[in-house]
C-alpha atoms as a PDB file:
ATOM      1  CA  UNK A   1      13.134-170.325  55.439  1.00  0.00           C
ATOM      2  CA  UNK A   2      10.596-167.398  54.760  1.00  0.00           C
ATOM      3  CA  UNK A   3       7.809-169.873  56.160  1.00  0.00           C
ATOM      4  CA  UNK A   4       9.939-170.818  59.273  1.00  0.00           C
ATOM      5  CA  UNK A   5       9.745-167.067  60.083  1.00  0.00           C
ATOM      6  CA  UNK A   6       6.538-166.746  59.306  1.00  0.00           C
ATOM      7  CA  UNK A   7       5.637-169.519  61.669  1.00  0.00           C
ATOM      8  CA  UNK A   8       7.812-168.084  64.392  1.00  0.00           C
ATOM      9  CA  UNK A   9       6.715-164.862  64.330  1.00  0.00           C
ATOM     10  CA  UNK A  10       3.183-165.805  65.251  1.00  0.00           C
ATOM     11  CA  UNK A  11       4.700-166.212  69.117  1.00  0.00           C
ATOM     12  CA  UNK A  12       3.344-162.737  70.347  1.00  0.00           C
ATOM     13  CA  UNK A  13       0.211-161.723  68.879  1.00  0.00           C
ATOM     14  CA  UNK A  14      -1.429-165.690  69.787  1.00  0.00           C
ATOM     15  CA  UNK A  15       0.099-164.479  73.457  1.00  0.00           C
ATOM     16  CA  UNK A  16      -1.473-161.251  73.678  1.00  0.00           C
ATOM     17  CA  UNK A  17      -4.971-163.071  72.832  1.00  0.00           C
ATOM     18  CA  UNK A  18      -4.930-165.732  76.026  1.00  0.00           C
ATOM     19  CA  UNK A  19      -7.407-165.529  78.826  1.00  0.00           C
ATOM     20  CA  UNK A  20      -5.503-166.498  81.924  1.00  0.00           C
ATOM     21  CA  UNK A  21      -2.548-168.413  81.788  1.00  0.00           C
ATOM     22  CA  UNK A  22       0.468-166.079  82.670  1.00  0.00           C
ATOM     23  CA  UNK A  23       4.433-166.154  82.324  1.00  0.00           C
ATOM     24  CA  UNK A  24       6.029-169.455  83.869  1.00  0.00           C
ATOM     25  CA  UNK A  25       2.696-171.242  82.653  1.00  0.00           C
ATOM     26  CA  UNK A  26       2.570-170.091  79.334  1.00  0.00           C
ATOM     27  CA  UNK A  27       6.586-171.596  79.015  1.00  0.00           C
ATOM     28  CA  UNK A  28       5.454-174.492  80.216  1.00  0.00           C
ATOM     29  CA  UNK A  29       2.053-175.195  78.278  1.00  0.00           C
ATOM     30  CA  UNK A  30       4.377-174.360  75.017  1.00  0.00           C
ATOM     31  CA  UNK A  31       7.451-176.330  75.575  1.00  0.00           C
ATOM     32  CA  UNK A  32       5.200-179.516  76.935  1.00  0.00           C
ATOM     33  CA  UNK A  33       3.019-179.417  73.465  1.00  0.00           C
ATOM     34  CA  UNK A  34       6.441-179.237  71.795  1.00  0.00           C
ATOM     35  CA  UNK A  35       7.469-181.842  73.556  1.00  0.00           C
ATOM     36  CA  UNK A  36       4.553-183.966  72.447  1.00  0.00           C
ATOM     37  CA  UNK A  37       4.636-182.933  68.699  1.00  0.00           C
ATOM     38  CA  UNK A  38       8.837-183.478  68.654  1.00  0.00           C
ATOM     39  CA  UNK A  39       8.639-186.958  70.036  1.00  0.00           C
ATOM     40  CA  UNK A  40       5.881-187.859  67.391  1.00  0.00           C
ATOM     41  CA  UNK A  41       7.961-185.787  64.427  1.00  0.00           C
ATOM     42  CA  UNK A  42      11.742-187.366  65.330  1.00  0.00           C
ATOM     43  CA  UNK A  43      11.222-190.767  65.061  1.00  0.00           C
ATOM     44  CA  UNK A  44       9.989-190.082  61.152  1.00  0.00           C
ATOM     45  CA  UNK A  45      13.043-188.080  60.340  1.00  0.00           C
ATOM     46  CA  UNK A  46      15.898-188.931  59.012  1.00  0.00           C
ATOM     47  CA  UNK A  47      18.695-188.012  61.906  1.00  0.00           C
ATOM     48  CA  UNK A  48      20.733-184.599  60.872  1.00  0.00           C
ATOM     49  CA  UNK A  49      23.895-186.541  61.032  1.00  0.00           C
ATOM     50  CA  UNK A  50      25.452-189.663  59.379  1.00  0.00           C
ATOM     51  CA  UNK A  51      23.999-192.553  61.970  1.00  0.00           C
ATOM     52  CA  UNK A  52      20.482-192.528  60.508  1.00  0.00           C
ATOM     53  CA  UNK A  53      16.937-192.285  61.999  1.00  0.00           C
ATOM     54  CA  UNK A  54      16.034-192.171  65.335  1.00  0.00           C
ATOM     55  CA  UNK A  55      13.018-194.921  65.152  1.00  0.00           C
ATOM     56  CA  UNK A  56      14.149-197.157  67.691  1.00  0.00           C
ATOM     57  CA  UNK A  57      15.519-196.797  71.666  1.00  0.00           C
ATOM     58  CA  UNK A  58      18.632-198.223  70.458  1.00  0.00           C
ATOM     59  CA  UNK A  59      18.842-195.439  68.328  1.00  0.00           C
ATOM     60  CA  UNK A  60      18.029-192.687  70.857  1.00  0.00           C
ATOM     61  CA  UNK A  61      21.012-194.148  73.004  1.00  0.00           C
ATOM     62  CA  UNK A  62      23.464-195.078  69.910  1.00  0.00           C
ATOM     63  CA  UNK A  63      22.862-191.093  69.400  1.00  0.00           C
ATOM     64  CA  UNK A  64      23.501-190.098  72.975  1.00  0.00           C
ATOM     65  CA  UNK A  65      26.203-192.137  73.911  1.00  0.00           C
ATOM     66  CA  UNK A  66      28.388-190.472  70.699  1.00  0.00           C
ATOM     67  CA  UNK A  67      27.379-187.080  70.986  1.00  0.00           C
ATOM     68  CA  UNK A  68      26.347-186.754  74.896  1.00  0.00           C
ATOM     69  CA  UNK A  69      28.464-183.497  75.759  1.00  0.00           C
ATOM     70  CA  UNK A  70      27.645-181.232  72.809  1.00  0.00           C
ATOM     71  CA  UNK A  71      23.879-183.018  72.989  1.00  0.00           C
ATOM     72  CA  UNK A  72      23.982-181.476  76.631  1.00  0.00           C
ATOM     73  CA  UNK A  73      24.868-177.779  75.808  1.00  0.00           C
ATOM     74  CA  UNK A  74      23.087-177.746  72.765  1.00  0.00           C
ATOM     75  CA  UNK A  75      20.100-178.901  74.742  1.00  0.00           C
ATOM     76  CA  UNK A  76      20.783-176.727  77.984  1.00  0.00           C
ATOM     77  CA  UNK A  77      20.783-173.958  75.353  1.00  0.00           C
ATOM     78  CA  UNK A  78      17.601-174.540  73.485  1.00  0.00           C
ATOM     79  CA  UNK A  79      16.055-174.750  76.834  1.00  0.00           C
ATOM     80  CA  UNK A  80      17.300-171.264  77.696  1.00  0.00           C
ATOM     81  CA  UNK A  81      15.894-170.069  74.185  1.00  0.00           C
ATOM     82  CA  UNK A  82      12.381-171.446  75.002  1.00  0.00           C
ATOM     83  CA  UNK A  83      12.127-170.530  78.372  1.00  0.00           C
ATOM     84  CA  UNK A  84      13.647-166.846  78.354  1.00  0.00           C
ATOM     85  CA  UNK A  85      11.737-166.032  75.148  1.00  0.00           C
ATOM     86  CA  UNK A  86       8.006-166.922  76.147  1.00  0.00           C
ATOM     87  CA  UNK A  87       9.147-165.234  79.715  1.00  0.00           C
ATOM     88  CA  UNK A  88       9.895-161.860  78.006  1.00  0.00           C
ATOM     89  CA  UNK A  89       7.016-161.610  75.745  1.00  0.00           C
ATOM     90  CA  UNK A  90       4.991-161.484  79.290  1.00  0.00           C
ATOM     91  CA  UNK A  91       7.098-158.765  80.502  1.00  0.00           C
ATOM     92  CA  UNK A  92       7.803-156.447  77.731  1.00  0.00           C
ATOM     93  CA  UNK A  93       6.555-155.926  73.858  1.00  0.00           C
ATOM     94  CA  UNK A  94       6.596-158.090  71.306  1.00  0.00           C
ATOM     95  CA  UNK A  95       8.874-155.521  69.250  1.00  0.00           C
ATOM     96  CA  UNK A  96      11.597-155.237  72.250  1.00  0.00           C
ATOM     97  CA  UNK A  97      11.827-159.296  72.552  1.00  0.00           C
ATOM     98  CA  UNK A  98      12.230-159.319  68.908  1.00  0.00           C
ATOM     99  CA  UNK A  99      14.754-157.083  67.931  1.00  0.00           C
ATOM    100  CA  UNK A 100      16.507-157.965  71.148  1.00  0.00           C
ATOM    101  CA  UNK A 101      17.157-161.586  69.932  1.00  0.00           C
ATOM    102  CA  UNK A 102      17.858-160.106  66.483  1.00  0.00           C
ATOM    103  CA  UNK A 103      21.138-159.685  67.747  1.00  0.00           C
ATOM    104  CA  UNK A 104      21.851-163.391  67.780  1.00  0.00           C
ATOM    105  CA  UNK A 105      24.146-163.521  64.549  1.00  0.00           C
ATOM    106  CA  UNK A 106      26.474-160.330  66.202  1.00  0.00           C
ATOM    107  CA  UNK A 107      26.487-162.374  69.248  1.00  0.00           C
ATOM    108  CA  UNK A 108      27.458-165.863  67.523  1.00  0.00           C
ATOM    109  CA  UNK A 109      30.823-163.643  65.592  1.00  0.00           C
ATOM    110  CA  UNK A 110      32.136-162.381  69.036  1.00  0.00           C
ATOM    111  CA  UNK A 111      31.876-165.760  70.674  1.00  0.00           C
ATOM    112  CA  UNK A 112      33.259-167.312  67.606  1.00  0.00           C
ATOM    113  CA  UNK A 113      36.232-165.029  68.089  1.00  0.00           C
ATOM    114  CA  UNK A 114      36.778-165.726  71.143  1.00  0.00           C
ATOM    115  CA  UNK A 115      35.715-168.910  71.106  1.00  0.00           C
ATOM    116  CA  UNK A 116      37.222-170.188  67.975  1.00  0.00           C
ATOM    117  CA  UNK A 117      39.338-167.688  66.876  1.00  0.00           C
ATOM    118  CA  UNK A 118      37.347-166.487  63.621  1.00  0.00           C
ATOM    119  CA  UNK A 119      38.211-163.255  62.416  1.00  0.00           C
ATOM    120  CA  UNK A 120      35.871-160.512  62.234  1.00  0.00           C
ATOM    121  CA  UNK A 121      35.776-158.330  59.258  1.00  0.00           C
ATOM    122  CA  UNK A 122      35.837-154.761  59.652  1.00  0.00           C
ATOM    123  CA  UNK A 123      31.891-154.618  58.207  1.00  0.00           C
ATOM    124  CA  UNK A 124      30.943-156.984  60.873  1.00  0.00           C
ATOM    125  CA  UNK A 125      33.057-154.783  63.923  1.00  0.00           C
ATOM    126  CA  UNK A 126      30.881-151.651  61.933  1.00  0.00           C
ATOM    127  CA  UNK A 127      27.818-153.501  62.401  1.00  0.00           C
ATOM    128  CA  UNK A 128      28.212-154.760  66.313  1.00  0.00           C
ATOM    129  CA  UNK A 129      28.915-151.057  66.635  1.00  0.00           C
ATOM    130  CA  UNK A 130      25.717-149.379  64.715  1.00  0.00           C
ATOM    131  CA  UNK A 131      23.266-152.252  66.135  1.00  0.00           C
ATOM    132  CA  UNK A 132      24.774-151.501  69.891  1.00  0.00           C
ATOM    133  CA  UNK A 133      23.573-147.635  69.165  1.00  0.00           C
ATOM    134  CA  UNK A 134      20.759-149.046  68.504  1.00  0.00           C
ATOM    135  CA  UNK A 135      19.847-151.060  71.365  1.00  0.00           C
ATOM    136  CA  UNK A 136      20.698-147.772  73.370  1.00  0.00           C
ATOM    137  CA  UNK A 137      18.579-145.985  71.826  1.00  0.00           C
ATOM    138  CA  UNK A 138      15.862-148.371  72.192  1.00  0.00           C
ATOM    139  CA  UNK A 139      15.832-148.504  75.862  1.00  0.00           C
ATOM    140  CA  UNK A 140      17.353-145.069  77.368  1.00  0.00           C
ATOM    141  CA  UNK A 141      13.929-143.697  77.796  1.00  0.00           C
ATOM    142  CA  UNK A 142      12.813-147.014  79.732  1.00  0.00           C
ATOM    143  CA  UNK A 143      15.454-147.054  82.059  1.00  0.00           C
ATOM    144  CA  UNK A 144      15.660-143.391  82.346  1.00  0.00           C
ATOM    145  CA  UNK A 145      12.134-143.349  82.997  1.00  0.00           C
ATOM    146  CA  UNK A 146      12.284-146.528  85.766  1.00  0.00           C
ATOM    147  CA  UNK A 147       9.843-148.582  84.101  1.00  0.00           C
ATOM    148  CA  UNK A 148      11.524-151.914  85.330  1.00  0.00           C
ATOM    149  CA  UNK A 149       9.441-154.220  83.888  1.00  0.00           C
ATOM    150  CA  UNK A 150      10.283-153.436  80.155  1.00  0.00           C
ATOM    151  CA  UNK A 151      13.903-153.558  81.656  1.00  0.00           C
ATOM    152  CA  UNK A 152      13.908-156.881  82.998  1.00  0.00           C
ATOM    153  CA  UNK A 153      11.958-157.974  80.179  1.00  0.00           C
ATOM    154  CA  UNK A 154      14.589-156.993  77.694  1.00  0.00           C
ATOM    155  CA  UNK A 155      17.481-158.666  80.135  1.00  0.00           C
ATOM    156  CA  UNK A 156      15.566-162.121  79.853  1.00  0.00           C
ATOM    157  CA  UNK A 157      15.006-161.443  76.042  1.00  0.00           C
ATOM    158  CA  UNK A 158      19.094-161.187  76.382  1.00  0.00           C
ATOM    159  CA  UNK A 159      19.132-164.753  77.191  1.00  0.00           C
ATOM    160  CA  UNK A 160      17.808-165.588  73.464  1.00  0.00           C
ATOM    161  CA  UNK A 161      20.498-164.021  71.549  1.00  0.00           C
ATOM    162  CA  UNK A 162      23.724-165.576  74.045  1.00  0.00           C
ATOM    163  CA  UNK A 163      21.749-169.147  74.320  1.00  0.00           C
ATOM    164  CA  UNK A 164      21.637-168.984  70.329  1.00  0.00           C
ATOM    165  CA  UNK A 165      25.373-167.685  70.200  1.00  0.00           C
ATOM    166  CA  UNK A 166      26.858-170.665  72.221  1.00  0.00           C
ATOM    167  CA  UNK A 167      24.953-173.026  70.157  1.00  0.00           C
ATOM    168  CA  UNK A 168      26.105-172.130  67.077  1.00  0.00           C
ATOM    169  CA  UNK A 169      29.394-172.184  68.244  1.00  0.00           C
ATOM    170  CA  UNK A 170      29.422-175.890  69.869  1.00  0.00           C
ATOM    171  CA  UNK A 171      28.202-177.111  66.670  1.00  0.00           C
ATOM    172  CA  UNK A 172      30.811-175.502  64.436  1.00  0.00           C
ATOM    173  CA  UNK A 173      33.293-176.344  67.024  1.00  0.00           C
ATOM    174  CA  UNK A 174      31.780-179.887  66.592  1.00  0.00           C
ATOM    175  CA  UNK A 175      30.802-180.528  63.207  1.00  0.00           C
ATOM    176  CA  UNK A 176      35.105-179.773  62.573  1.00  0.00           C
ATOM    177  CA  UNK A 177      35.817-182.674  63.616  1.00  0.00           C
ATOM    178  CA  UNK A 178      32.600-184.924  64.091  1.00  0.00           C
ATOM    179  CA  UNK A 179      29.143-185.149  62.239  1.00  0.00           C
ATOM    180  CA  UNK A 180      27.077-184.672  64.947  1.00  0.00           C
ATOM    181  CA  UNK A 181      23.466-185.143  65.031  1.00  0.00           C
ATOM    182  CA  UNK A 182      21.726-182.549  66.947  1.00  0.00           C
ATOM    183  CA  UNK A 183      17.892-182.659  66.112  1.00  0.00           C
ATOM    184  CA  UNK A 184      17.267-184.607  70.095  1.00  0.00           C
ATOM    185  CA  UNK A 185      18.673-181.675  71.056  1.00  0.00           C
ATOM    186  CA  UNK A 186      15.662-179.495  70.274  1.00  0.00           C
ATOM    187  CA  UNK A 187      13.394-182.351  72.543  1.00  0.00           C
ATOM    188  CA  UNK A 188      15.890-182.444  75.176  1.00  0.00           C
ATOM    189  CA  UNK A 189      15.873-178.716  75.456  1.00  0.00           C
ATOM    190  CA  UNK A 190      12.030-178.665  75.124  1.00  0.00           C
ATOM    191  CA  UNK A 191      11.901-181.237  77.829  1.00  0.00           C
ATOM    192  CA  UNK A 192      14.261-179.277  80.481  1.00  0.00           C
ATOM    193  CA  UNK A 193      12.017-175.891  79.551  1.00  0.00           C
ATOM    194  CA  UNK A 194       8.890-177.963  80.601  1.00  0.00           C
ATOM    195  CA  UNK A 195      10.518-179.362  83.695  1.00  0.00           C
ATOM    196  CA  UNK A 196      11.875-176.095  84.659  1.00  0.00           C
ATOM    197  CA  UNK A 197       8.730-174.279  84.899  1.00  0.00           C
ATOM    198  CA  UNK A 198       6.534-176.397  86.177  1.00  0.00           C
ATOM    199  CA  UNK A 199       6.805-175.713  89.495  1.00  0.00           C
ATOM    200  CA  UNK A 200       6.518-172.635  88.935  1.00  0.00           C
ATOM    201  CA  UNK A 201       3.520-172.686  87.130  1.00  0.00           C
ATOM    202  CA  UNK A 202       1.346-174.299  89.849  1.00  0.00           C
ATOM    203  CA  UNK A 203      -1.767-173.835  90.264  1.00  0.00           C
ATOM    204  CA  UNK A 204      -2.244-173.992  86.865  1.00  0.00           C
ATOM    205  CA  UNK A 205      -4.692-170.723  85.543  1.00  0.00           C
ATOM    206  CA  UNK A 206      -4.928-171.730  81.705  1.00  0.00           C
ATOM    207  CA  UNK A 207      -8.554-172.235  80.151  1.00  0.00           C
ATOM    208  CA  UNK A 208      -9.228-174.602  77.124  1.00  0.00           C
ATOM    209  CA  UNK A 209      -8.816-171.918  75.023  1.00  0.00           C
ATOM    210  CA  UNK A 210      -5.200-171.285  76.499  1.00  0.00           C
ATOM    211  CA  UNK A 211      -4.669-174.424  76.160  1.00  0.00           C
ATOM    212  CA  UNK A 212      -5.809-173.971  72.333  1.00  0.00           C
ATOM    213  CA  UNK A 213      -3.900-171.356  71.417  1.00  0.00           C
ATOM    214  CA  UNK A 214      -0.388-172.749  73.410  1.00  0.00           C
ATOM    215  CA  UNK A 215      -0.938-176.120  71.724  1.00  0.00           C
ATOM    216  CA  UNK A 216      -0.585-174.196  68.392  1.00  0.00           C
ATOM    217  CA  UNK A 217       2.211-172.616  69.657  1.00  0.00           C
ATOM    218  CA  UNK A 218       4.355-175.325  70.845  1.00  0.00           C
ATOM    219  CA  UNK A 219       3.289-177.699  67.167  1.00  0.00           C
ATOM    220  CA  UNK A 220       3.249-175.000  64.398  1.00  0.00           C
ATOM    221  CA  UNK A 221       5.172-172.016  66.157  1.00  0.00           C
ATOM    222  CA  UNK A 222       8.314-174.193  67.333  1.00  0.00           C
ATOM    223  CA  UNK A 223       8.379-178.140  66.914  1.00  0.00           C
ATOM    224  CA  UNK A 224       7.706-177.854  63.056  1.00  0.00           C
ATOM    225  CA  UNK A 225       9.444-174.282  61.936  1.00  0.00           C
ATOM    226  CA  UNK A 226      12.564-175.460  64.138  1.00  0.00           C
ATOM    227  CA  UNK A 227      12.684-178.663  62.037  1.00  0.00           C
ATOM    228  CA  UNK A 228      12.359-176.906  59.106  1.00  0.00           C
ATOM    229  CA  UNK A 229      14.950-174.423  59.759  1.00  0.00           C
ATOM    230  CA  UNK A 230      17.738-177.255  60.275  1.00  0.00           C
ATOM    231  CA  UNK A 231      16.633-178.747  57.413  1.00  0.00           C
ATOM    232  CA  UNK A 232      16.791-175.395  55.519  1.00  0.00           C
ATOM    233  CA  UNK A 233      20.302-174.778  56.997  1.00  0.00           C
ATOM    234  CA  UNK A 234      21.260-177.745  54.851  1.00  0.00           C
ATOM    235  CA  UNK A 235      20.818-175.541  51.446  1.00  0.00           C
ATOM    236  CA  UNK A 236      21.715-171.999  52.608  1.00  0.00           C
ATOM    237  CA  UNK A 237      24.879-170.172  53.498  1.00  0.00           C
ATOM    238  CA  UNK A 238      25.074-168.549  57.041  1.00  0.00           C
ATOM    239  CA  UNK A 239      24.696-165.633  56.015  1.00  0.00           C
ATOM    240  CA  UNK A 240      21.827-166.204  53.905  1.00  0.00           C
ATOM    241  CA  UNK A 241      20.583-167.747  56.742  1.00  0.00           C
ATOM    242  CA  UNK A 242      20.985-165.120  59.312  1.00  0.00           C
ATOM    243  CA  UNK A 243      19.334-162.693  56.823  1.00  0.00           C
ATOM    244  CA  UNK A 244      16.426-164.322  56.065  1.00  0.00           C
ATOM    245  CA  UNK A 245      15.996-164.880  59.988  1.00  0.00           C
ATOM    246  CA  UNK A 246      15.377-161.145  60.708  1.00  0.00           C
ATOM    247  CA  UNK A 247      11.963-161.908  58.639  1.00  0.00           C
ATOM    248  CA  UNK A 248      10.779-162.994  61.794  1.00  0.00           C
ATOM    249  CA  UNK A 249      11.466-159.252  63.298  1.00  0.00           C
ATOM    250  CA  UNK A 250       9.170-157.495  60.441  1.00  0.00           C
ATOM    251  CA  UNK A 251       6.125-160.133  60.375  1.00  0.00           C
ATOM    252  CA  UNK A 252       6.431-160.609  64.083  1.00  0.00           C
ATOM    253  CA  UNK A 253       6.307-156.331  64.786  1.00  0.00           C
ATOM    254  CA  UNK A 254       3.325-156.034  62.103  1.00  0.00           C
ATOM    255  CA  UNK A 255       1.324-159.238  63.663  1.00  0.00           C
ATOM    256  CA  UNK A 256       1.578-157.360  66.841  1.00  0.00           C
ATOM    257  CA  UNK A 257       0.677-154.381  65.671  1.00  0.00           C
ATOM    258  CA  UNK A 258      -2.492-155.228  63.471  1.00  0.00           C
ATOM    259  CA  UNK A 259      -3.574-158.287  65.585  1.00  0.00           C
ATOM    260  CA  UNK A 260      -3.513-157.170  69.238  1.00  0.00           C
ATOM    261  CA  UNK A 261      -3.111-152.925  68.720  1.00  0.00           C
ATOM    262  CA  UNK A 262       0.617-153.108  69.957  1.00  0.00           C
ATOM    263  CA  UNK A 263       2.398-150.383  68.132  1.00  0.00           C
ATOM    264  CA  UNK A 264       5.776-150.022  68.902  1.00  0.00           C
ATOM    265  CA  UNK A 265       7.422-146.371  70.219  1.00  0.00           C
ATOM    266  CA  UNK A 266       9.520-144.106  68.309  1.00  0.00           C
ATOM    267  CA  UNK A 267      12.200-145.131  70.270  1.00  0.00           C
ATOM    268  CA  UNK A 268      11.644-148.539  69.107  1.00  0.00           C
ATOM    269  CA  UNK A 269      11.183-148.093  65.710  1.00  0.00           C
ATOM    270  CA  UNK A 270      13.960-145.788  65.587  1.00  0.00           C
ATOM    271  CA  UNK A 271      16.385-148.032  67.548  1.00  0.00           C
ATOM    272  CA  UNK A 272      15.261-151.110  65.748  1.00  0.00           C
ATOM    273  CA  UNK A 273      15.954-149.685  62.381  1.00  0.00           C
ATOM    274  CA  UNK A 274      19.371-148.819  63.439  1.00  0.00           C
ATOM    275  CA  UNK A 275      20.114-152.765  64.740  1.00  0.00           C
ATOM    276  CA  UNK A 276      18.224-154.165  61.381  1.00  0.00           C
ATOM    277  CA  UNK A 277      19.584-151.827  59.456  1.00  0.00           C
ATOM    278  CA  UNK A 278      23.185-153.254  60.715  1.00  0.00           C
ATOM    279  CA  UNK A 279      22.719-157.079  60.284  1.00  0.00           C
ATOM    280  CA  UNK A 280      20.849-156.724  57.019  1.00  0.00           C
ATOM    281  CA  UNK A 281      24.160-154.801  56.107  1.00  0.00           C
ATOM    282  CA  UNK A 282      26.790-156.848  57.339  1.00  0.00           C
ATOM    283  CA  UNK A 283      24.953-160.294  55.881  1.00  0.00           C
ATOM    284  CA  UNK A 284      24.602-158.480  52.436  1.00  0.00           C
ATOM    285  CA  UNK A 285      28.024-157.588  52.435  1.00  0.00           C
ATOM    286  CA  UNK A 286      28.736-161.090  53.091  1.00  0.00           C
ATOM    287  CA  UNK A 287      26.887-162.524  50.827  1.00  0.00           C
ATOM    288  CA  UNK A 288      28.386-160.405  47.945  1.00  0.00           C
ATOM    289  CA  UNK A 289      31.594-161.625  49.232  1.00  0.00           C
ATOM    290  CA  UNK A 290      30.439-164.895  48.615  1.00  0.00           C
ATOM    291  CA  UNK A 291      29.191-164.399  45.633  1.00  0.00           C
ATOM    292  CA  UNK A 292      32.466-162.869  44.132  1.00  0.00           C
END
């Protein structure tokens, strides 16, 4: 899990080094190479659920016919993950995006209990609480000061954290009473990112070396890590999980910082500590639990 977020993290220092290709494009250059790399990776895998690989058409449709509705939402929000995250890194820093979608695992517990009807434990109502102060923090001075494109940035970097929510949530709500296999999902959503923005990408702008750096995006900075990570899901507790994840905050800030000069504010830094500081908390805490 520690090399998934090292892989992910790589998303916004390789952006801040292309030439020409710009927001919409860039989405769709990365999800289309994902696309590419998932199709080739699937088929070799053994399927996350109890109906075996996916080698054969057969297959493929045995898969979607059983699990079609959660397959759609899942796949409607992986979509929304690619699509809104690549968008955001073009419209704000690489520290806002990330600490923005940070708050993914606060997210997933309110929709939960709503959702599902989990309690929340007074730590976690604490943390939701701190991180929120945080956030604040973060961007008062932007919107104070009417810079409206670190604004809107940060509201599309908003669609990470809810898109990642509601997935989690269909697939506990699932897996309760199904094994569901939701690996397509990741192509399907891939596939719906690339359709999505490309119309909106045309004319195309991207030079080879774009194309370079986006075809290492979409292979080694999402097909492979994402694989990984449901695979490493497998072995780890949620909260481990979720707490290992915010890795990809810290090596995604410092790659930022020492590969394309993008030091975050104090406002950042201070805010950010205040929403880390939170979810490391509240998963530590849970862990313990756990562990007693």
């Amino acid at each position: 899990m520690v090399v998934v977020t090292l892989m992910w993290s790589i998303a916004g220092v390789v952006t801040r080094h292309l030439d020409s290709a710009r927001s919409f494009e860039v989405t769709f250059w990365r999800s289309a190479f994902t696309v590419l790399a998932l199709a080739l990776l699937l088929p070799a895998l053994p399927a996350s659920g109890a109906r075996g690989t996916l080698r054969s058409r057969a297959d493929w449709a045995r898969t979607v016919r059983a699990d079609g509705p959660t397959l759609a939402i899942s796949s409607v929000c992986w979509c929304v993950m690619f699509t809104a995250f690549m968008v955001a890194l073009t419209l704000t820093s690489v520290a806002n995006v990330l600490i923005t979608m940070a708050l993914a695992p606060l997210f997933t517990a309110l929709l939960a209990r709503i959702a599902l009807g989990h309690r929340l434990a007074a730590r976690t109502w604490a943390a939701i609480v701190v991180a929120g102060v945080g956030i604040g923090w973060m961007y008062a001075r932007e919107v104070g000061g009417g810079d409206g494109r670190h604004v809107l940035g940060t509201l599309v970097a908003l669609g990470v954290p809810i898109a990642a929510a509601t997935n989690w949530t269909v697939i506990q709500h699932s897996r309760a009473t199904r094994d569901v296999d939701l690996l397509p999902a990741v192509l399907f959503g891939a596939v719906l990112s690339a359709l999505i923005t490309l119309p909106l990408s045309w004319p195309f702008g991207a030079s080879r070396h774009d194309l370079a750096l986006l075809a290492l995006l979409g292979v080694l900075q999402l097909a492979v890590p994402c694989l990984m990570s449901v695979a490493a899901a497998r072995h780890l507790s949620a909260p481990e999980a979720s707490l290992l994840a915010l890795l990809e905050v810290v090596f995604g800030v410092l790659w930022a910082w020492l590969g394309a000069d993008e030091s975050p504010s104090r406002d950042v830094l201070f805010g950010g500590a205040l929403v880390l500081g939170a979810l490391a908390g509240n998963e530590a805490l849970a862990l313990r639990r756990i562990a007693r």
